[in-house]
N, C-alpha and C. Protein backbone atom coordinates (compact mmCIF):
# COMPACT_ATOMS: atom_id res chain seq x y z
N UNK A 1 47.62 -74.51 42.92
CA UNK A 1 47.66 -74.52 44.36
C UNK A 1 48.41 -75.76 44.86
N UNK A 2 48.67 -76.83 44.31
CA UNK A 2 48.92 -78.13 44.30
C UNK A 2 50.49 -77.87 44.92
N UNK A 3 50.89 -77.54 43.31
CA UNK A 3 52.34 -77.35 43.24
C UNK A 3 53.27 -75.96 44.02
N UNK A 4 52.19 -74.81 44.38
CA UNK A 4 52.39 -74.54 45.57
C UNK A 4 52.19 -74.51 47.12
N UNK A 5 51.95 -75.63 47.39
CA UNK A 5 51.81 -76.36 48.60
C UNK A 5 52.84 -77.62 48.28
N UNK A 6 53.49 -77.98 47.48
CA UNK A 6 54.33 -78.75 47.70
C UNK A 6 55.75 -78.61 47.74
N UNK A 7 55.77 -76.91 47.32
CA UNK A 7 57.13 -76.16 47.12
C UNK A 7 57.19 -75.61 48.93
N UNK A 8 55.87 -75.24 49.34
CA UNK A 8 56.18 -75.08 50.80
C UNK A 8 56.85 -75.82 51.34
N UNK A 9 55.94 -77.14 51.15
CA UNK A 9 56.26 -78.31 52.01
C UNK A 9 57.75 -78.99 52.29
N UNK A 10 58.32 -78.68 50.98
CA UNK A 10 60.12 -79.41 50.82
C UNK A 10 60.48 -78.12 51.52
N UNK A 11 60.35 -76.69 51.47
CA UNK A 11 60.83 -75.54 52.11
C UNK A 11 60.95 -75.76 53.25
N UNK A 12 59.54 -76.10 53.88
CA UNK A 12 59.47 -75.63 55.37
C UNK A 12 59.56 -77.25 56.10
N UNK A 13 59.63 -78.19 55.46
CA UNK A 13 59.97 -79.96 56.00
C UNK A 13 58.16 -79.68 56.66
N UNK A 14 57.60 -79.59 56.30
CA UNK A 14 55.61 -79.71 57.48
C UNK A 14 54.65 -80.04 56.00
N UNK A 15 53.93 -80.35 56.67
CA UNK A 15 52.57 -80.65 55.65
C UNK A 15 51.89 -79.51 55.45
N UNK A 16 51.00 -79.59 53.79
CA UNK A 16 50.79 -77.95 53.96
C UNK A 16 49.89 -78.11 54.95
N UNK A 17 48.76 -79.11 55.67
CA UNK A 17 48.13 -78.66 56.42
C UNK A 17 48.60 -78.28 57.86
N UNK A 18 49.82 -78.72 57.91
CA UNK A 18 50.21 -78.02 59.45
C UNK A 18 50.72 -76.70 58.80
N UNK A 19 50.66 -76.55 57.54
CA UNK A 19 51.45 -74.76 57.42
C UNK A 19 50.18 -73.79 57.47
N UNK A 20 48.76 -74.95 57.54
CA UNK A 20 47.74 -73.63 57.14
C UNK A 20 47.22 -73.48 55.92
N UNK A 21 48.02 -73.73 54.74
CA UNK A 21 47.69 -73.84 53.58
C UNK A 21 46.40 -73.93 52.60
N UNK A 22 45.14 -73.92 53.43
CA UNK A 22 43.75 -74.36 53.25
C UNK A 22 43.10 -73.13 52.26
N UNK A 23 42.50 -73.73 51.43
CA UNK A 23 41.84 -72.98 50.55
C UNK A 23 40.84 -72.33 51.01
N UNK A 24 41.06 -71.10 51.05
CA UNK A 24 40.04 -69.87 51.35
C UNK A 24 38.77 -69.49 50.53
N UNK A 25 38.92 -69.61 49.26
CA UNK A 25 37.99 -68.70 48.46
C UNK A 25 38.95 -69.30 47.03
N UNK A 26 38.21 -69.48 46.13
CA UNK A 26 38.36 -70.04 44.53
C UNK A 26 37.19 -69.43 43.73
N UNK A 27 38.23 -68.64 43.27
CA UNK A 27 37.01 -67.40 42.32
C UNK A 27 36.95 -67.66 40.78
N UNK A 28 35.73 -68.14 40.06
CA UNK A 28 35.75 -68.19 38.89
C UNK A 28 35.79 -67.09 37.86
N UNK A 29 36.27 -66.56 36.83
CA UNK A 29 35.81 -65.35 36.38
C UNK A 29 36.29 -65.87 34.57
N UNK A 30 35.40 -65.15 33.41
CA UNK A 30 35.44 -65.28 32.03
C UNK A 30 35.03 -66.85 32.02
N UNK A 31 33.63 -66.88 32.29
CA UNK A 31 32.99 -67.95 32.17
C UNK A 31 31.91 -67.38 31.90
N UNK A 32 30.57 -68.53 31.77
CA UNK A 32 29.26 -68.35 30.89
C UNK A 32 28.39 -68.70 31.88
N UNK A 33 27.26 -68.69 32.37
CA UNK A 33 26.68 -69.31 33.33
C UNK A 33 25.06 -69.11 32.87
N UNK A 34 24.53 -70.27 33.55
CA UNK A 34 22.71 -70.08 33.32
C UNK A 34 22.13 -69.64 35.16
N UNK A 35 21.79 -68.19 34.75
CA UNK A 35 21.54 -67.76 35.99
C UNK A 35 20.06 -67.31 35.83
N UNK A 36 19.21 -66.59 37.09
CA UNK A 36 17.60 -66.26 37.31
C UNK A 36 17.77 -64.70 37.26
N UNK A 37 17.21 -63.72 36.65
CA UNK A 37 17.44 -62.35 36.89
C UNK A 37 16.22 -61.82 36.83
N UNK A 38 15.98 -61.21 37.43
CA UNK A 38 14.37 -60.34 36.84
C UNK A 38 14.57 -59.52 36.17
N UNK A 39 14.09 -59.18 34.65
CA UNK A 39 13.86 -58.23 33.71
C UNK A 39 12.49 -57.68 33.88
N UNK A 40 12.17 -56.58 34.23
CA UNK A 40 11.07 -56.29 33.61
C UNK A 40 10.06 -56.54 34.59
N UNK A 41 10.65 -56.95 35.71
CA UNK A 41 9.52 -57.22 36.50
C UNK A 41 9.54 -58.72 36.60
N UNK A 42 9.72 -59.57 35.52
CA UNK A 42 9.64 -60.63 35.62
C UNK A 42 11.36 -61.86 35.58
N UNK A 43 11.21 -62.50 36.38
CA UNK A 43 12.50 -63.85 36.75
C UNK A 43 12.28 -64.52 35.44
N UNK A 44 13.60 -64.12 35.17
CA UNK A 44 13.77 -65.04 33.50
C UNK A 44 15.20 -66.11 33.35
N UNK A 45 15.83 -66.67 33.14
CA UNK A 45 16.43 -67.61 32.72
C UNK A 45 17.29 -67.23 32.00
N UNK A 46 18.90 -66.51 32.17
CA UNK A 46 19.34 -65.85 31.19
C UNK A 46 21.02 -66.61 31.24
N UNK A 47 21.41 -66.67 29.88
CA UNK A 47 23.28 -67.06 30.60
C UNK A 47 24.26 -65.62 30.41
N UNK A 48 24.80 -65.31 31.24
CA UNK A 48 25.60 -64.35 31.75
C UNK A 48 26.87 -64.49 31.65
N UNK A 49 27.27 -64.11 30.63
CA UNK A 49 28.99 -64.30 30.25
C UNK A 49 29.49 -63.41 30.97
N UNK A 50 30.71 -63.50 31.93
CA UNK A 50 31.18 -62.92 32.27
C UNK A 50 32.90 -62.50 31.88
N UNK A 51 32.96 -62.03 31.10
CA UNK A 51 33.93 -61.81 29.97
C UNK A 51 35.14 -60.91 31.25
N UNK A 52 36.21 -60.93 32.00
CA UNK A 52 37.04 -59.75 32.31
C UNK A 52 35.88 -59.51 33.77
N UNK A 53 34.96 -60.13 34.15
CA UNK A 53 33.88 -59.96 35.72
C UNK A 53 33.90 -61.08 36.22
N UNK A 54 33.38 -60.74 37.81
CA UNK A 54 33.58 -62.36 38.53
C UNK A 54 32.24 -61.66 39.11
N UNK A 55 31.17 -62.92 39.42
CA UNK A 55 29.99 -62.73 40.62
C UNK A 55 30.18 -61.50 41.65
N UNK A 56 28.99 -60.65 41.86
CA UNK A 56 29.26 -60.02 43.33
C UNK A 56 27.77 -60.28 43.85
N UNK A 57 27.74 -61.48 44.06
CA UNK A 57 25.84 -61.36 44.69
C UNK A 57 25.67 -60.83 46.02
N UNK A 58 24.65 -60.58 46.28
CA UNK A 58 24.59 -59.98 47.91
C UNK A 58 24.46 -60.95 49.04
N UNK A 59 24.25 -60.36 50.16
CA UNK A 59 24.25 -61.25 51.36
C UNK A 59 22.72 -61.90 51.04
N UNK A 60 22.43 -62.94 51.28
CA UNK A 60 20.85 -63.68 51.43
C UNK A 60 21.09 -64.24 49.43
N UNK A 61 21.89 -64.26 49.24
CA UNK A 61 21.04 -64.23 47.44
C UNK A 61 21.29 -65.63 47.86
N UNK A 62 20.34 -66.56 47.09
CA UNK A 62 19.72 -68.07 46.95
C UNK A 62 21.29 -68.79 46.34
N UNK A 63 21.77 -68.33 45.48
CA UNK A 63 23.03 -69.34 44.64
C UNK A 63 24.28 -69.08 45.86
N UNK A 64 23.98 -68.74 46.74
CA UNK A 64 25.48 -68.45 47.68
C UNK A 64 25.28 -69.78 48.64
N UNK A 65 26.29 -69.96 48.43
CA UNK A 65 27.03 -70.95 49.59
C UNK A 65 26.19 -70.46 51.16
N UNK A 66 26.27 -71.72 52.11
CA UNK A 66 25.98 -70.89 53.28
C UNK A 66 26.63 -70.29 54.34
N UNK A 67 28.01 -70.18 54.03
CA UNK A 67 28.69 -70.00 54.70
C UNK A 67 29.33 -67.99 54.27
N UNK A 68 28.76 -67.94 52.70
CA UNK A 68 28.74 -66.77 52.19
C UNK A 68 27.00 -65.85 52.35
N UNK A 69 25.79 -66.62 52.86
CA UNK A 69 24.66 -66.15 52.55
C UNK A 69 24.84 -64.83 54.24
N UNK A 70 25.50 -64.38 54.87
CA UNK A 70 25.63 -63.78 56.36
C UNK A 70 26.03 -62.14 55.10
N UNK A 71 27.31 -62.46 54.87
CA UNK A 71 28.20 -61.22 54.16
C UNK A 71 28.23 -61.08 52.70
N UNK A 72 27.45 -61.93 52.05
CA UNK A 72 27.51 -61.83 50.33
C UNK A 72 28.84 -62.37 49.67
N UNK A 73 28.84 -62.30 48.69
CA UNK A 73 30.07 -63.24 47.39
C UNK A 73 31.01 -62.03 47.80
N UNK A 74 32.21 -63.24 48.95
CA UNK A 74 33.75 -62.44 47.97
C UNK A 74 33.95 -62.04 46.51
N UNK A 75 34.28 -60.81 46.27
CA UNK A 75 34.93 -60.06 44.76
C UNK A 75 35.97 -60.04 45.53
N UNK A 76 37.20 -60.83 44.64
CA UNK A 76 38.74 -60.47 44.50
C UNK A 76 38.87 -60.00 43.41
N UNK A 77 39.47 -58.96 43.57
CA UNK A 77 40.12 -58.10 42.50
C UNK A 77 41.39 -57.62 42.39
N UNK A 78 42.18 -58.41 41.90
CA UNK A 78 43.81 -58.70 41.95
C UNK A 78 44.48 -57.46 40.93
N UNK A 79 45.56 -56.78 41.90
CA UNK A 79 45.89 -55.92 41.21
C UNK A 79 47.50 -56.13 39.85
N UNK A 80 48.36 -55.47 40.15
CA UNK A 80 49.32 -56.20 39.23
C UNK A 80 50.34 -56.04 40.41
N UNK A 81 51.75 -56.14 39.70
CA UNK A 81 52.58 -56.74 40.49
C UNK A 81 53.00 -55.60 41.25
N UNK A 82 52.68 -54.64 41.09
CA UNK A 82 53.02 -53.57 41.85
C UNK A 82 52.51 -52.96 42.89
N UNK A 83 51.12 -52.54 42.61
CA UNK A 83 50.33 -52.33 43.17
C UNK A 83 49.02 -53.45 44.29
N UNK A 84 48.59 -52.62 44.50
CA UNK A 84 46.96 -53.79 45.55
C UNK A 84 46.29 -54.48 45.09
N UNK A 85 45.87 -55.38 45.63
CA UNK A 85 44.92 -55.85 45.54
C UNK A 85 43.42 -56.16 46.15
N UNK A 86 42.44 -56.35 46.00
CA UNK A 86 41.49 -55.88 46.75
C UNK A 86 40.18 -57.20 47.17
N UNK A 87 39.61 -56.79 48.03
CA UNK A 87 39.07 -58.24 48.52
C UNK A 87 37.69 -56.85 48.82
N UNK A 88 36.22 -57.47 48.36
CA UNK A 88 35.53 -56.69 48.27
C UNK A 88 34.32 -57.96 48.26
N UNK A 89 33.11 -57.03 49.01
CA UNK A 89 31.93 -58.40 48.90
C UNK A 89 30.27 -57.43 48.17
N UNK A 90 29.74 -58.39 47.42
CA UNK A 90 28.78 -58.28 46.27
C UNK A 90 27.56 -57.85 46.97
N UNK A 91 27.04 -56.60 46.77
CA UNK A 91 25.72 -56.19 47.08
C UNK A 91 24.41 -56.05 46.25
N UNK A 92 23.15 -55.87 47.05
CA UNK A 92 22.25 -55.74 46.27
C UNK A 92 22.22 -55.01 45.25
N UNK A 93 22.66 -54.18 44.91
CA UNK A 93 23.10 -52.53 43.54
C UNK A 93 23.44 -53.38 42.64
N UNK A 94 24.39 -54.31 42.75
CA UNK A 94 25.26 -55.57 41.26
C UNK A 94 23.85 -55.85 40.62
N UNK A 95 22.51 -55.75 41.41
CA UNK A 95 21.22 -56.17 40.17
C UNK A 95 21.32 -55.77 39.03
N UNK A 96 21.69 -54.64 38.90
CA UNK A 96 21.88 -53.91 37.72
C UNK A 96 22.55 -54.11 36.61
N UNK A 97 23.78 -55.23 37.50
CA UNK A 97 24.84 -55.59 36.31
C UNK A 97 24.43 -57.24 36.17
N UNK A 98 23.45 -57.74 36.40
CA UNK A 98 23.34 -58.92 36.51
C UNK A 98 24.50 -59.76 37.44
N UNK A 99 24.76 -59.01 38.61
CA UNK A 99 25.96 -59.37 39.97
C UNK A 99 26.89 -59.51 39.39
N UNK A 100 27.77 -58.24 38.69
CA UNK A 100 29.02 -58.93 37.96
C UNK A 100 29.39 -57.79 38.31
N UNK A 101 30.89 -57.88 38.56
CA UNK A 101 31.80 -56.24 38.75
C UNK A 101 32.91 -56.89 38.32
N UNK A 102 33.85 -56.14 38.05
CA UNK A 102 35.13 -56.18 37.12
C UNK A 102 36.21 -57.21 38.12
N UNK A 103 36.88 -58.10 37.15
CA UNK A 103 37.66 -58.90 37.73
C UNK A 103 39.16 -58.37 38.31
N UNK A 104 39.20 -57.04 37.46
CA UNK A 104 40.86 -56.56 37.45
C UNK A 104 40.71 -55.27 37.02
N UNK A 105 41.57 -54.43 36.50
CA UNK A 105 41.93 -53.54 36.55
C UNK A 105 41.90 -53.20 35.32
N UNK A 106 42.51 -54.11 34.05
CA UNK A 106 42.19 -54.21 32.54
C UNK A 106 43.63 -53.22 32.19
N UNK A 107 44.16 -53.40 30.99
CA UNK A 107 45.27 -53.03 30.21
C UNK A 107 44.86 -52.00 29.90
N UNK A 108 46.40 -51.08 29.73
CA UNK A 108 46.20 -50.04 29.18
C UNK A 108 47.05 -50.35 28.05
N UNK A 109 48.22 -51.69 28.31
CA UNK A 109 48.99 -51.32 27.13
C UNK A 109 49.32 -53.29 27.01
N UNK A 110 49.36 -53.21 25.15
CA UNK A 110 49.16 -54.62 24.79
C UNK A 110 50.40 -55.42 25.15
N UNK A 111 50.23 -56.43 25.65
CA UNK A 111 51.05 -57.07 25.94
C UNK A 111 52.18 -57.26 24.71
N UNK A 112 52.36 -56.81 23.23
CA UNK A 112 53.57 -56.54 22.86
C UNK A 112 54.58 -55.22 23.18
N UNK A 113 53.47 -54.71 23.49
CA UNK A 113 53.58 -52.70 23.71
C UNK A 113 54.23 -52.88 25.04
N UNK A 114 54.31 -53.58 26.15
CA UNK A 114 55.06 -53.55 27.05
C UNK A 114 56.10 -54.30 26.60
N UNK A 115 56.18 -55.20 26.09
CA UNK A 115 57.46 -56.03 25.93
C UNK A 115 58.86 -54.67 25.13
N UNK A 116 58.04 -54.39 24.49
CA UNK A 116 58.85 -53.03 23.83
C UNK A 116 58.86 -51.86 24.59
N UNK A 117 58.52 -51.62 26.06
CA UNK A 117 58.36 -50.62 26.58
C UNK A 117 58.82 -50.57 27.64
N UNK A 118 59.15 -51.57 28.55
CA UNK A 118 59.67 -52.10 29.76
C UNK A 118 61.04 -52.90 29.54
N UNK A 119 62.12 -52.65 30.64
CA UNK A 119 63.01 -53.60 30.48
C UNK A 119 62.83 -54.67 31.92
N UNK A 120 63.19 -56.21 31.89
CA UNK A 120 62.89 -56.88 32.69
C UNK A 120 63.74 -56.21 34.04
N UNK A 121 65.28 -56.24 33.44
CA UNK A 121 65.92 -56.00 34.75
C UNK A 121 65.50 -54.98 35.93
N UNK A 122 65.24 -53.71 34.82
CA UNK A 122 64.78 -52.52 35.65
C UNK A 122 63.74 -52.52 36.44
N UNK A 123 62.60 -53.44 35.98
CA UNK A 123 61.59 -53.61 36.68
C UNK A 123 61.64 -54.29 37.92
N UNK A 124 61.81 -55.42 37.78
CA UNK A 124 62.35 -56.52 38.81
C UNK A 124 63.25 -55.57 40.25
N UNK A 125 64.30 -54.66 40.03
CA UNK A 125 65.52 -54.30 40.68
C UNK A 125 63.95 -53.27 41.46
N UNK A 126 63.55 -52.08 40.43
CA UNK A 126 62.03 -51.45 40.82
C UNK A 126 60.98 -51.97 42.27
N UNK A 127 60.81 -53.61 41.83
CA UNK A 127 59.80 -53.90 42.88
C UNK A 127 59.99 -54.36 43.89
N UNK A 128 62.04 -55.13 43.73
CA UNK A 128 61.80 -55.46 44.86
C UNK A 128 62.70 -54.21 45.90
N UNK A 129 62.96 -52.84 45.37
CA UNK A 129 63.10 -51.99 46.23
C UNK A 129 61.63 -51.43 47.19
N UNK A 130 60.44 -51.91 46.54
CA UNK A 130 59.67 -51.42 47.25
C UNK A 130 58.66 -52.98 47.70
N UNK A 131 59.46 -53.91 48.04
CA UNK A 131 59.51 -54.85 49.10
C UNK A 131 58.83 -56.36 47.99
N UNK A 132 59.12 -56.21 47.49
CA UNK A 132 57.83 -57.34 46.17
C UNK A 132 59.14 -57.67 45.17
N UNK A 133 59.05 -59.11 45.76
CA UNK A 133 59.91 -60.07 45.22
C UNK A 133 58.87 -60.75 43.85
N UNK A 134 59.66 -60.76 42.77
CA UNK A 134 59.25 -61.41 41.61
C UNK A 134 59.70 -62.93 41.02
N UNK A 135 59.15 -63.77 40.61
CA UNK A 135 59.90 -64.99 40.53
C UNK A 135 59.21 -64.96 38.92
N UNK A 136 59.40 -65.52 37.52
CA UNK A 136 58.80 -65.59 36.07
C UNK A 136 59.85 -66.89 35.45
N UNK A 137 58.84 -67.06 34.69
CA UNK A 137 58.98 -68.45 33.90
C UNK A 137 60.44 -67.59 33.11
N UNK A 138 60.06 -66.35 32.34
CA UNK A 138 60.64 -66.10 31.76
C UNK A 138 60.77 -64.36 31.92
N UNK A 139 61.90 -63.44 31.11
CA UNK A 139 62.01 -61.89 30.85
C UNK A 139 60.93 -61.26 30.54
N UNK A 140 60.38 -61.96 29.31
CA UNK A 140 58.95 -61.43 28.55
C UNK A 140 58.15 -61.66 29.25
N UNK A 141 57.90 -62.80 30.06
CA UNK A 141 56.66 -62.54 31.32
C UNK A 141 56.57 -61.86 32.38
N UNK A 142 57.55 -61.09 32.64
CA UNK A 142 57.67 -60.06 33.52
C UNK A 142 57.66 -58.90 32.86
N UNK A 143 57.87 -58.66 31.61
CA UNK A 143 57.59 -57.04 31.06
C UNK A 143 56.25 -57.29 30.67
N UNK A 144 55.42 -57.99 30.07
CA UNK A 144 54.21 -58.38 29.61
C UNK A 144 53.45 -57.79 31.18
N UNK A 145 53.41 -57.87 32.27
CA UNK A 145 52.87 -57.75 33.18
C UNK A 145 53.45 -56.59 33.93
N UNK A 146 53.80 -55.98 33.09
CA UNK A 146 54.58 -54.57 34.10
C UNK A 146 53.66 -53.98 34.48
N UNK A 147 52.97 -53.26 36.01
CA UNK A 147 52.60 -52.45 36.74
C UNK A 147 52.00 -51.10 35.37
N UNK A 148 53.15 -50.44 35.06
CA UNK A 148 52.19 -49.97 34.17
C UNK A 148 51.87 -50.17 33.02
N UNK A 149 51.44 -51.79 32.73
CA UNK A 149 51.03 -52.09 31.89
C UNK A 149 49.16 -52.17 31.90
N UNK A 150 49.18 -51.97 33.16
CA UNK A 150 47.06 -51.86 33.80
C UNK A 150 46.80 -50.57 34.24
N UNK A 151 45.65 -50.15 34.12
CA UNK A 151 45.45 -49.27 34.87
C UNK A 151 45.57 -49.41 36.14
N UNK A 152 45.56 -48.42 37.09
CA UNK A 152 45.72 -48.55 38.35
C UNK A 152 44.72 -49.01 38.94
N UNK A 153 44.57 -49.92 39.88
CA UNK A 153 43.35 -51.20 40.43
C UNK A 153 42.87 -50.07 41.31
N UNK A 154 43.35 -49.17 42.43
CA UNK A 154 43.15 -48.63 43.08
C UNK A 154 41.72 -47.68 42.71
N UNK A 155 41.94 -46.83 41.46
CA UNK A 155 41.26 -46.07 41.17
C UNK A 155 40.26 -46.90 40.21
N UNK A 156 39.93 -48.44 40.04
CA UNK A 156 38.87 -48.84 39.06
C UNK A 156 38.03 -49.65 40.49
N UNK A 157 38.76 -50.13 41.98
CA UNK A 157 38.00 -50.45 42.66
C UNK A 157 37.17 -49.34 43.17
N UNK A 158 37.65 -47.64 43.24
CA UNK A 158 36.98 -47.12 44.28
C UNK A 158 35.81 -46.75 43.05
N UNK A 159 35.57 -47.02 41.41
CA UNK A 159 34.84 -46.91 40.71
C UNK A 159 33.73 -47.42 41.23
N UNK A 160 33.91 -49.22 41.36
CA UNK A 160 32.59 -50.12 41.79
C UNK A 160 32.41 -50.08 43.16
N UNK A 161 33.31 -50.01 43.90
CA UNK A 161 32.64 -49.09 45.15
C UNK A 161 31.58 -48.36 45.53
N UNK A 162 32.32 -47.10 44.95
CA UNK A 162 31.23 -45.61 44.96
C UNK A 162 30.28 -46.13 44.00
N UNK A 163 30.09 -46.86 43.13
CA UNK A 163 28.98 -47.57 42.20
C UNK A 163 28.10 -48.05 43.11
N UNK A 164 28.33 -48.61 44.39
CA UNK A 164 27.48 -49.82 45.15
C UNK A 164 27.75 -50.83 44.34
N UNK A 165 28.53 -51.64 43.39
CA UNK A 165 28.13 -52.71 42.83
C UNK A 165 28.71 -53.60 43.70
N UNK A 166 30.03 -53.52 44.49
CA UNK A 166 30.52 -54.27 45.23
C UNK A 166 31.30 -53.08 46.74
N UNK A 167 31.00 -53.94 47.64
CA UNK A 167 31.79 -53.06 48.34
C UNK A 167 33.37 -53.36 48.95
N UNK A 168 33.91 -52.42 49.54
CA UNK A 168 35.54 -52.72 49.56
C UNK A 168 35.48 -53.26 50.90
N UNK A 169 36.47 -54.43 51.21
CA UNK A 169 36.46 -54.92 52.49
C UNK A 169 37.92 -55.01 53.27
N UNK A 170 38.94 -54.97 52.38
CA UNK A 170 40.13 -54.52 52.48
C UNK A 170 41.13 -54.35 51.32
N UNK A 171 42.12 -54.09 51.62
CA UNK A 171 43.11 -53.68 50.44
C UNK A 171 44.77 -54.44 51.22
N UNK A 172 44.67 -55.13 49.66
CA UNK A 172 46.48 -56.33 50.06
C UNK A 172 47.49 -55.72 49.28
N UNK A 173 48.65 -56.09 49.89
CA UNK A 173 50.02 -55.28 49.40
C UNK A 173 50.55 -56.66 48.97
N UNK A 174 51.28 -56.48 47.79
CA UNK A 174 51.94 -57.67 47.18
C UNK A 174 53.26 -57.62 47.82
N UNK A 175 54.19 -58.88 48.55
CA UNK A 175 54.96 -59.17 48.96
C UNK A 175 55.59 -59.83 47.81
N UNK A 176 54.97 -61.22 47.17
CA UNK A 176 55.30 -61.56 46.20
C UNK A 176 55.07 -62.25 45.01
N UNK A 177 55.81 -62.33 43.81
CA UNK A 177 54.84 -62.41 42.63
C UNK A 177 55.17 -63.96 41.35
N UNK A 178 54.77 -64.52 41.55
CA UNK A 178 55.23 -65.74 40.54
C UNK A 178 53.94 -65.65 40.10
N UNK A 179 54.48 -65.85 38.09
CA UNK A 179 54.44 -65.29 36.78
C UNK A 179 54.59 -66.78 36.32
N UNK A 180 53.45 -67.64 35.53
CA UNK A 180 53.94 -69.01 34.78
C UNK A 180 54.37 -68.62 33.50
């Protein structure tokens, strides 16, 4: 976030705080945590890896911020470069999963399997006909991440949705995409 707020800043000659630039939401996800869950009837002490999940607690849950305890834990769920992305908040139903719903969308194909399956140029020329500018360190980091290299986010959010585990609060269109 650093180093993009300072690429604004030489862009646009302003500070990022006169551009707005302020951190919204910083989502942890594939971490370990010591959290309270009730099993069984009874509040036990458990750590909760969240392997590929980020938090969806509900509105009122005790570990939320207070500025999140009104509407429950933002779930971002970032799609790929092609497709949406989704901004969704954590309900009481996530009990079930110990408040965890899926961070992404998940591979369908291994990141060598696209490199052999995608060409950079075609892709790139692809997204930004349908308005989604790409910027990558490198070729291979842009076929590694090809659109159909995930399943489609669309159809794994309206999964945890219609689940109740999290609900949908809107849906973002990628304008544009830098790849380290």
């Amino acid at each position: 976030m650093h180093l993009a707020r300072k690429a604004f800043e030489r862009t646009l000659n302003k500070s990022w705080q006169n551009i707005g630039m302020d951190l919204i939401y910083d989502v942890a996800h594939n971490i370990a945590k010591l959290e309270k869950h009730v099993i069984d009837g009874k509040e036990k002490t458990l750590c909760v890896h969240r392997k590929g999940a980020t938090r969806a607690f509900p509105p009122g849950h005790p570990e939320l911020p207070q500025e999140y305890q009104e509407t429950g834990q933002p779930v971002i769920i970032p799609g790929d470069m092609g497709r949406n992305s989704y901004l969704l908040v954590g309900t009481e139903k996530a009990a079930e999963t110990f408040y965890s719903t899926c961070h992404g969308a998940g591979r369908v194909k291994s990141r060598t399997a696209a490199t052999k399956a995608f060409d950079a140029h075609k892709l790139v020329k692809d997204l930004e006909a349908q308005g989604i500018y790409v910027m990558a360190s490198s070729r291979s980091t842009i076929v590694e991440e090809a659109p159909l290299a995930y399943k489609d986010v669309n159809d794994v959010v309206d999964v945890v949705h219609n689940a109740g585990i999290s609900k949908r609060v809107c849906r973002m269109r990628p304008v544009g995409v830098v790849k380290g």
